[in-house]
N, C-alpha and C. Protein backbone atom coordinates (compact mmCIF):
# COMPACT_ATOMS: atom_id res chain seq x y z
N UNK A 1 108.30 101.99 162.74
CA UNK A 1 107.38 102.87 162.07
C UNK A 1 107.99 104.27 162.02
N UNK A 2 108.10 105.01 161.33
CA UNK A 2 108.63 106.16 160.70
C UNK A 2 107.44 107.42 161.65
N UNK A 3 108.40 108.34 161.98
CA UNK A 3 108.06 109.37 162.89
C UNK A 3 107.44 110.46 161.90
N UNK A 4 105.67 110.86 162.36
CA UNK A 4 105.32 112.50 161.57
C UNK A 4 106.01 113.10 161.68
N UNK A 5 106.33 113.92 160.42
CA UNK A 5 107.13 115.10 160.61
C UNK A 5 106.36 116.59 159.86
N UNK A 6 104.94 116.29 159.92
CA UNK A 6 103.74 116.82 159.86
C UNK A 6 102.48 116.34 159.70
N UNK A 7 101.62 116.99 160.71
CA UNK A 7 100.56 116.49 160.89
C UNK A 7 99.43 118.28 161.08
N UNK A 8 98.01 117.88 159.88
CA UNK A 8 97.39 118.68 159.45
C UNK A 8 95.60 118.00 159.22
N UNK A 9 94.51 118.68 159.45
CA UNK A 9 93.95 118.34 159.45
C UNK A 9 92.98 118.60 157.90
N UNK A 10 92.84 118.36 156.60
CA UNK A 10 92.06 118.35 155.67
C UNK A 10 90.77 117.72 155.12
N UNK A 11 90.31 118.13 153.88
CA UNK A 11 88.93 117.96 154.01
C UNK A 11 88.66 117.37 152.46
N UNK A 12 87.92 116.77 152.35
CA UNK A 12 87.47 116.72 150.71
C UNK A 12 86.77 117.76 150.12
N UNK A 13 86.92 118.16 148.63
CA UNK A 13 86.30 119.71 147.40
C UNK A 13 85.26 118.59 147.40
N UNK A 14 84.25 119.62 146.78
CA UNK A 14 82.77 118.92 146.04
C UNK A 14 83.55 118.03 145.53
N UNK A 15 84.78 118.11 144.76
CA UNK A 15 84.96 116.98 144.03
C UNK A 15 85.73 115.32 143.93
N UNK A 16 85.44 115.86 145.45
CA UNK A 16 85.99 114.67 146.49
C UNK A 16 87.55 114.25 146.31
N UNK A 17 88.35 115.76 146.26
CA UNK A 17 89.48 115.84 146.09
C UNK A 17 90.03 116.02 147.24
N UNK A 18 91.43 115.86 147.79
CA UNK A 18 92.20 116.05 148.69
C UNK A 18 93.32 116.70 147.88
N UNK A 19 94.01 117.87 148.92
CA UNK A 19 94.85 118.52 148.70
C UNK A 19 95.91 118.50 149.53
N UNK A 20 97.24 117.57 149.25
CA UNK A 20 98.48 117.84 149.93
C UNK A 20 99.36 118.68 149.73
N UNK A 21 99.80 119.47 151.11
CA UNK A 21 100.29 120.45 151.47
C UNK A 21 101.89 119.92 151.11
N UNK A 22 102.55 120.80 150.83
CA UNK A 22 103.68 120.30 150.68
C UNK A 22 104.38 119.00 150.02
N UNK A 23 103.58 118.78 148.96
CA UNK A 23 103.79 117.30 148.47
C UNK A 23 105.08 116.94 147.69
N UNK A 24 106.04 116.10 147.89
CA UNK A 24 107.57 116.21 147.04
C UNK A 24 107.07 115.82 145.96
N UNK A 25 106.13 114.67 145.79
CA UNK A 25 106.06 114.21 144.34
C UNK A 25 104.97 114.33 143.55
N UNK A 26 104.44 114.39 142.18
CA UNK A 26 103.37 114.17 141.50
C UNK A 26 102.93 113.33 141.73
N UNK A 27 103.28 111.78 142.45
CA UNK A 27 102.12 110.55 142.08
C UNK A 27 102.66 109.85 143.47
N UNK A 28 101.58 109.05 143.20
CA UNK A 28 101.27 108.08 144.75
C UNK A 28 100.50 107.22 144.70
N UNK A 29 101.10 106.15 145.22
CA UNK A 29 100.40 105.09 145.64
C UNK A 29 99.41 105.04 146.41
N UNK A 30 98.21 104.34 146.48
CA UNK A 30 97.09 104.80 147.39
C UNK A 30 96.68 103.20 147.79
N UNK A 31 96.87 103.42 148.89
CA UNK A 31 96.08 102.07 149.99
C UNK A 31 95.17 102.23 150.64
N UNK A 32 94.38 101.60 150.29
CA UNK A 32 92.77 102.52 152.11
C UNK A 32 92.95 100.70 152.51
N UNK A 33 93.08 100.58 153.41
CA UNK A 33 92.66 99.85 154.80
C UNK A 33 91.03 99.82 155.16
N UNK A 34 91.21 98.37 155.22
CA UNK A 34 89.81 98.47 156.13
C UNK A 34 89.28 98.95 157.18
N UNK A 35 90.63 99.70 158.04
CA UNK A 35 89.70 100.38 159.23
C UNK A 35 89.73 101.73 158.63
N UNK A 36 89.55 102.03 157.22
CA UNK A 36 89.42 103.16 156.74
C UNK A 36 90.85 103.98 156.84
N UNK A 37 92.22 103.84 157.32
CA UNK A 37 93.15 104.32 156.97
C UNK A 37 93.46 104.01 155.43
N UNK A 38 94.10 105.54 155.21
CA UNK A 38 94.50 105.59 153.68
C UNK A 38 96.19 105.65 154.21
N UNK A 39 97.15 105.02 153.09
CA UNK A 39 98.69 105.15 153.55
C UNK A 39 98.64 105.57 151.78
N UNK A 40 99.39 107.08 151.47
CA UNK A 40 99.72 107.29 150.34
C UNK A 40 101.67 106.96 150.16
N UNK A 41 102.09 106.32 149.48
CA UNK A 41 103.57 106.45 148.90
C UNK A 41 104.10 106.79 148.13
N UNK A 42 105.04 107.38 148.22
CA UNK A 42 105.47 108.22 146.38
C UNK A 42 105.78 107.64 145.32
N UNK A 43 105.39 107.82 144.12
CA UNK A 43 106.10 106.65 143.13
C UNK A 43 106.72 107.90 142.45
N UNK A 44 107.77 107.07 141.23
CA UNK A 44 108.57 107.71 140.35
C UNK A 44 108.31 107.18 139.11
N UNK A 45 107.65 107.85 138.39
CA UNK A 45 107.43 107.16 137.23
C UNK A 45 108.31 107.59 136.24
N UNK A 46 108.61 106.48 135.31
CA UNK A 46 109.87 106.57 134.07
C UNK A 46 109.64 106.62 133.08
N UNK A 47 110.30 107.34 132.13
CA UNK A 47 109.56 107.83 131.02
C UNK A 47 110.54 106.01 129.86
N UNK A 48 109.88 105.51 129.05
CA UNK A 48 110.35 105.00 128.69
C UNK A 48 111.57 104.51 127.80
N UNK A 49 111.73 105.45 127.58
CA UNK A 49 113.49 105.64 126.85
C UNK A 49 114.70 105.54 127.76
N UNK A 50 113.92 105.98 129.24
CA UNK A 50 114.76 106.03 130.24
C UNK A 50 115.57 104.31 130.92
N UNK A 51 114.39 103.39 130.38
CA UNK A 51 115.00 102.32 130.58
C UNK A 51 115.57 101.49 129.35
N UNK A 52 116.88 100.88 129.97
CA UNK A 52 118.04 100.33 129.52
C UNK A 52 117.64 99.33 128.28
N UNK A 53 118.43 99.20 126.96
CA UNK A 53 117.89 98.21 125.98
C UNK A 53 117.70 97.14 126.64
N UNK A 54 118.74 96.52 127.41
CA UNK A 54 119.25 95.54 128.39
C UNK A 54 117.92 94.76 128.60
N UNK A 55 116.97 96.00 129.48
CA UNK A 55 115.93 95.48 130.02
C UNK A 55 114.77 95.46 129.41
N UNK A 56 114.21 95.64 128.09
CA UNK A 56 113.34 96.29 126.99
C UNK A 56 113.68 94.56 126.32
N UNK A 57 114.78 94.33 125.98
CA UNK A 57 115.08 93.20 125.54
C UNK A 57 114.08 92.02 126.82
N UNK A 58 114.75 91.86 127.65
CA UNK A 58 114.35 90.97 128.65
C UNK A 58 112.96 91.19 128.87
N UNK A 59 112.29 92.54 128.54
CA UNK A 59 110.52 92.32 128.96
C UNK A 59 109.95 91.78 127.62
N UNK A 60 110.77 92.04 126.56
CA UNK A 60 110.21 91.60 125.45
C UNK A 60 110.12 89.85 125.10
N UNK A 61 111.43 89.17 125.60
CA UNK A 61 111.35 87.90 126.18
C UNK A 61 110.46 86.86 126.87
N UNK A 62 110.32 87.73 128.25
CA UNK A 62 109.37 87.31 129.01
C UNK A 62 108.09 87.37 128.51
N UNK A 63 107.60 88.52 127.84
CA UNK A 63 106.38 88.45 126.71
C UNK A 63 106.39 87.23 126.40
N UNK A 64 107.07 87.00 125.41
CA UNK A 64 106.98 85.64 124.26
C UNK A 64 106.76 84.69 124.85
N UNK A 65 107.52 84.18 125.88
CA UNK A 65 107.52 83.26 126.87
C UNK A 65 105.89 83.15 127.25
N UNK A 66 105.38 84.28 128.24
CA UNK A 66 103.97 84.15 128.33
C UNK A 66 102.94 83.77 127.72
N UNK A 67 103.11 84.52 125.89
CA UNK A 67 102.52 84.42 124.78
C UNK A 67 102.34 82.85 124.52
N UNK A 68 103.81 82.06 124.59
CA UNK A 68 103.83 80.58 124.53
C UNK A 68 103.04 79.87 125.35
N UNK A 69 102.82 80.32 126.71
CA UNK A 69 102.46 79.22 127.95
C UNK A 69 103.54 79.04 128.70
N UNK A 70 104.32 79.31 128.58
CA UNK A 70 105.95 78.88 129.24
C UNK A 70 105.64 79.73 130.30
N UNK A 71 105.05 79.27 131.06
CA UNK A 71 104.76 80.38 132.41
C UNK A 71 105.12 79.57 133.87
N UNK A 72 105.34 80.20 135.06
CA UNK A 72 105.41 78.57 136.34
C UNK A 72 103.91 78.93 137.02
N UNK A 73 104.00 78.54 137.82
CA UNK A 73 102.56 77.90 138.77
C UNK A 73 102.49 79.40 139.29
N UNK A 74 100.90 80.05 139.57
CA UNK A 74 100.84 80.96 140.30
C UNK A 74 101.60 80.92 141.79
N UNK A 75 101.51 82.41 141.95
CA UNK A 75 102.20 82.82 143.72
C UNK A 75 101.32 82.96 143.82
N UNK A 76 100.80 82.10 145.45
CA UNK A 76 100.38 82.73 146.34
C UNK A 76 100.35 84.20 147.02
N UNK A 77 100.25 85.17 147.13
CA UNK A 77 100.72 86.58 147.76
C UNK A 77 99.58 86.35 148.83
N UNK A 78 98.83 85.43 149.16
CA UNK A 78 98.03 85.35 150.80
C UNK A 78 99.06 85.75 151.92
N UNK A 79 99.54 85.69 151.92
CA UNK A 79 101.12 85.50 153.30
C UNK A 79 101.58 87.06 153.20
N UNK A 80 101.71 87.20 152.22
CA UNK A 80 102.63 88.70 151.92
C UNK A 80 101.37 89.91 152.08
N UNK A 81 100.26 89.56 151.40
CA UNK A 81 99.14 90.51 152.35
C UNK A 81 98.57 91.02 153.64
N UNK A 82 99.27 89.19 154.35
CA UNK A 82 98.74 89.63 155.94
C UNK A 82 100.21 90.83 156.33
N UNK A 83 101.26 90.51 155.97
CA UNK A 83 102.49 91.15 156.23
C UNK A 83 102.11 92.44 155.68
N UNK A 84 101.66 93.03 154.67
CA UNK A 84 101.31 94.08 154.28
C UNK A 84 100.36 94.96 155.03
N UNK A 85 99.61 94.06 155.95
CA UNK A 85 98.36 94.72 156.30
C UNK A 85 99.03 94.52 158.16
């Protein structure tokens, strides 16, 4: 588990906003836990030009594919939730 390297105590605005101090990024992932812990993570979001024809091709694929039925059997993610949690 990864060591605080700040710890602060905040509050919710009327508008049931939270305000991070020092935040590197614009956006975040948000998890609340059932014992009421929240774990925020940073995301990077990409502007779309930014990704490769390469891969624009291949999502466009996988589309069609879906569109057809050509799909495999659902995943389970039961297993990977308890690991998550």
């Amino acid at each position: 588990m990864a060591r605080s390297i700040k710890e602060y105590d905040a509050r919710l605005d009327s508008k049931k906003r939270l305000t991070l101090r020092g935040a590197k990024t614009m956006y975040y992932r948000v998890r609340e836990k059932q014992d009421g812990t929240i774990e925020l993570s940073p995301r990077v979001l990409v502007h779309p030009e930014a990704i490769s024809q390469k891969t624009l091709k291949m999502i466009d694929k996988s589309v069609d594919q879906l569109k057809k039925g050509s799909v495999s059997e659902p995943i389970d993610l039961e297993e990977l939730n308890k690991l998550l949690d």
